[in-house]
N, C-alpha and C. Protein backbone atom coordinates (compact mmCIF):
# COMPACT_ATOMS: atom_id res chain seq x y z
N UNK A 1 4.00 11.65 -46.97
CA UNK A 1 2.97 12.65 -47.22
C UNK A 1 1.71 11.95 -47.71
N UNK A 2 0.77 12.27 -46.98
CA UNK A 2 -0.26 11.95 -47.67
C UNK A 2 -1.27 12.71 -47.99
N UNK A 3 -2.04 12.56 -49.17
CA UNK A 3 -2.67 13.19 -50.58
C UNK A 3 -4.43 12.78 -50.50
N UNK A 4 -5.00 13.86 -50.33
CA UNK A 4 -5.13 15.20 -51.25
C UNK A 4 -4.14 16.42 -50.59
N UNK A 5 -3.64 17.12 -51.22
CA UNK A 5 -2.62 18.50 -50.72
C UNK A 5 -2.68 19.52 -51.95
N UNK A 6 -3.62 20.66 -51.02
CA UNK A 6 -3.44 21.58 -51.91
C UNK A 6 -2.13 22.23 -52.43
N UNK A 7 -1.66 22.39 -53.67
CA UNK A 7 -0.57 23.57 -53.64
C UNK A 7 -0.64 24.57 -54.53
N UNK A 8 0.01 25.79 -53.97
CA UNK A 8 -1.26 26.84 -55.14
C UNK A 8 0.58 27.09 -56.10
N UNK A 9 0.01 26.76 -57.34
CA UNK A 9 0.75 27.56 -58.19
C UNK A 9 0.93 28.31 -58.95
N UNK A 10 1.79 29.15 -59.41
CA UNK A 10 1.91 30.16 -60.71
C UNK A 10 2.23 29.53 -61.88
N UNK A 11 1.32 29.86 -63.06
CA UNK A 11 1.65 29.92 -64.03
C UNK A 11 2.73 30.67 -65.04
N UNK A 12 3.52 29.85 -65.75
CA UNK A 12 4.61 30.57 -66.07
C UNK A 12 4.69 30.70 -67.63
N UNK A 13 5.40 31.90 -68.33
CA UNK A 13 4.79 31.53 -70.29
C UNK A 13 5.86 30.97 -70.58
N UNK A 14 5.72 30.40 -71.84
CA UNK A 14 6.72 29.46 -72.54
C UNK A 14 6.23 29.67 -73.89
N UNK A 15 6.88 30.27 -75.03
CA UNK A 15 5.97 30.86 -76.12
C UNK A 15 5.03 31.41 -76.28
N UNK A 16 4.15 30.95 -76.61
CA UNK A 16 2.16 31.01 -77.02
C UNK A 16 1.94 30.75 -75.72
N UNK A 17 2.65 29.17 -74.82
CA UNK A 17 1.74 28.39 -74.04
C UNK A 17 1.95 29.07 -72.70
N UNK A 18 1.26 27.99 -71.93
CA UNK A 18 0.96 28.53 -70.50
C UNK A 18 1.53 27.00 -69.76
N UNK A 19 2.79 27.16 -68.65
CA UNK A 19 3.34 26.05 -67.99
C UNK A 19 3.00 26.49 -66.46
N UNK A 20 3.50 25.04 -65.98
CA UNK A 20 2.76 24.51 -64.66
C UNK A 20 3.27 23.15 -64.28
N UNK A 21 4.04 23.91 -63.11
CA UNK A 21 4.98 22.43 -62.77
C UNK A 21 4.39 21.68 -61.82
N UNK A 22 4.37 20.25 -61.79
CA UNK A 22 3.89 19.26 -61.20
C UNK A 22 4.69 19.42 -59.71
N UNK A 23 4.34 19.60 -58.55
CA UNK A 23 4.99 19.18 -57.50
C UNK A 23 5.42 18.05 -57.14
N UNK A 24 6.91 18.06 -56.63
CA UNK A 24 7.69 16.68 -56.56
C UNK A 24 6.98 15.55 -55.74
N UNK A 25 6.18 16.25 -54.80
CA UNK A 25 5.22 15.62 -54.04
C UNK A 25 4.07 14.81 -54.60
N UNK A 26 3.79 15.33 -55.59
CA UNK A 26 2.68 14.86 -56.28
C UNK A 26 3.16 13.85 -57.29
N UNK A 27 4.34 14.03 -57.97
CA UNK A 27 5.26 13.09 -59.08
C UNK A 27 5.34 11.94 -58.19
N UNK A 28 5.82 11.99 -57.29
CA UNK A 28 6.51 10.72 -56.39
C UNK A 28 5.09 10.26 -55.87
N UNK A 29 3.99 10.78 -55.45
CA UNK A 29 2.94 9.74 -55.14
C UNK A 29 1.98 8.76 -56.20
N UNK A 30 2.06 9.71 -57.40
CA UNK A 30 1.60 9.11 -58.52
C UNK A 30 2.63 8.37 -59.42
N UNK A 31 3.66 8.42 -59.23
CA UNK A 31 4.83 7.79 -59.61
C UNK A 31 5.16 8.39 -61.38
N UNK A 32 4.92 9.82 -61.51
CA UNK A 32 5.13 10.35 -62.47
C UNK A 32 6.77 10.88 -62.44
N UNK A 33 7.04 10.30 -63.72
CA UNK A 33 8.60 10.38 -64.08
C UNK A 33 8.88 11.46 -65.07
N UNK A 34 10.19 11.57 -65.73
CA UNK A 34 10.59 12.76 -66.80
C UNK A 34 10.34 11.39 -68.22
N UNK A 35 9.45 12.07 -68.81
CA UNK A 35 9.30 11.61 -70.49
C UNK A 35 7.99 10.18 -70.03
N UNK A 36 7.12 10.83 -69.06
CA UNK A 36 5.99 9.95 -69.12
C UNK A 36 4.43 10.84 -69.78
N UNK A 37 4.03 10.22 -70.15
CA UNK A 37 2.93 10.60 -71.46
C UNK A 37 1.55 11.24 -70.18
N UNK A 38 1.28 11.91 -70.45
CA UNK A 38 -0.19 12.72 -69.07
C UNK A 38 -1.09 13.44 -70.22
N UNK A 39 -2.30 13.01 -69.94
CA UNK A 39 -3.09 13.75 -71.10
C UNK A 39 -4.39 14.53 -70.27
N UNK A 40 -4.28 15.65 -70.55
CA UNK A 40 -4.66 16.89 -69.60
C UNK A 40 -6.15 17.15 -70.57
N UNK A 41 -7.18 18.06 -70.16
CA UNK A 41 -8.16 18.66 -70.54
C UNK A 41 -8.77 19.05 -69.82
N UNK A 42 -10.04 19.64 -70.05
CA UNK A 42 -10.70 20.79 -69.17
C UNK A 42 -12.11 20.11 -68.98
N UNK A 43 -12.60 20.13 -67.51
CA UNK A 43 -14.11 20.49 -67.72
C UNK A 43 -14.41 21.50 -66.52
N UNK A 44 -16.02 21.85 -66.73
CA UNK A 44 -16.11 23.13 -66.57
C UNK A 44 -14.89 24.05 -66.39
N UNK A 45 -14.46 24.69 -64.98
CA UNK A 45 -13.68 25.40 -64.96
C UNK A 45 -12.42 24.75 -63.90
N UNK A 46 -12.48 23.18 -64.51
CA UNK A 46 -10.96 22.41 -63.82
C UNK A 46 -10.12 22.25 -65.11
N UNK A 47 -8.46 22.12 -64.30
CA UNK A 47 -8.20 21.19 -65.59
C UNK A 47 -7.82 20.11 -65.24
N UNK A 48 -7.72 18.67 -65.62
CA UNK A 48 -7.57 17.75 -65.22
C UNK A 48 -6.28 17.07 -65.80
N UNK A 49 -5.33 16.27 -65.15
CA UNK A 49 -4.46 15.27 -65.63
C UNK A 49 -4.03 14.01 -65.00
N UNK A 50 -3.89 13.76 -66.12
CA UNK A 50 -3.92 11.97 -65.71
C UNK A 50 -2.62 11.81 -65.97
N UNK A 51 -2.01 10.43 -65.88
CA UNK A 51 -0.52 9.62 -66.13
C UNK A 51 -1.50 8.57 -66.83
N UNK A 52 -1.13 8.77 -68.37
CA UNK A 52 -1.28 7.67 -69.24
C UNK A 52 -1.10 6.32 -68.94
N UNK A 53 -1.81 5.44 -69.20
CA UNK A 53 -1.40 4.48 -68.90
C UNK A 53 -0.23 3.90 -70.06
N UNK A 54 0.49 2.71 -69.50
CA UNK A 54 1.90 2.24 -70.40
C UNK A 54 1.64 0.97 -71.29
């Protein structure tokens, strides 16, 4: 597969918060794993995330 690929998702609640699952497609091209550090924020009206670096 190759990336950029839109995929539209739903937001789902989890307490207070608001979740949003990463597509497996997108984990495996960025090589995002379970218990890797991603530090998310907003500008204008995106939100953005990264894979921390190690």
């Amino acid at each position: 597969m190759e990336l950029p690929v839109k995929f539209t998702l739903k937001a789902g609640k989890v307490n207070r918060s608001i979740k949003v699952t990463i597509p497996k497609e997108i984990c495996e091209y960025l090589k995002i794993k379970p218990g890797d550090a991603l530090e998310m924020w907003a500008e204008g009206k995106q939100i953005i995330v990264e894979r921390k670096p190690q």
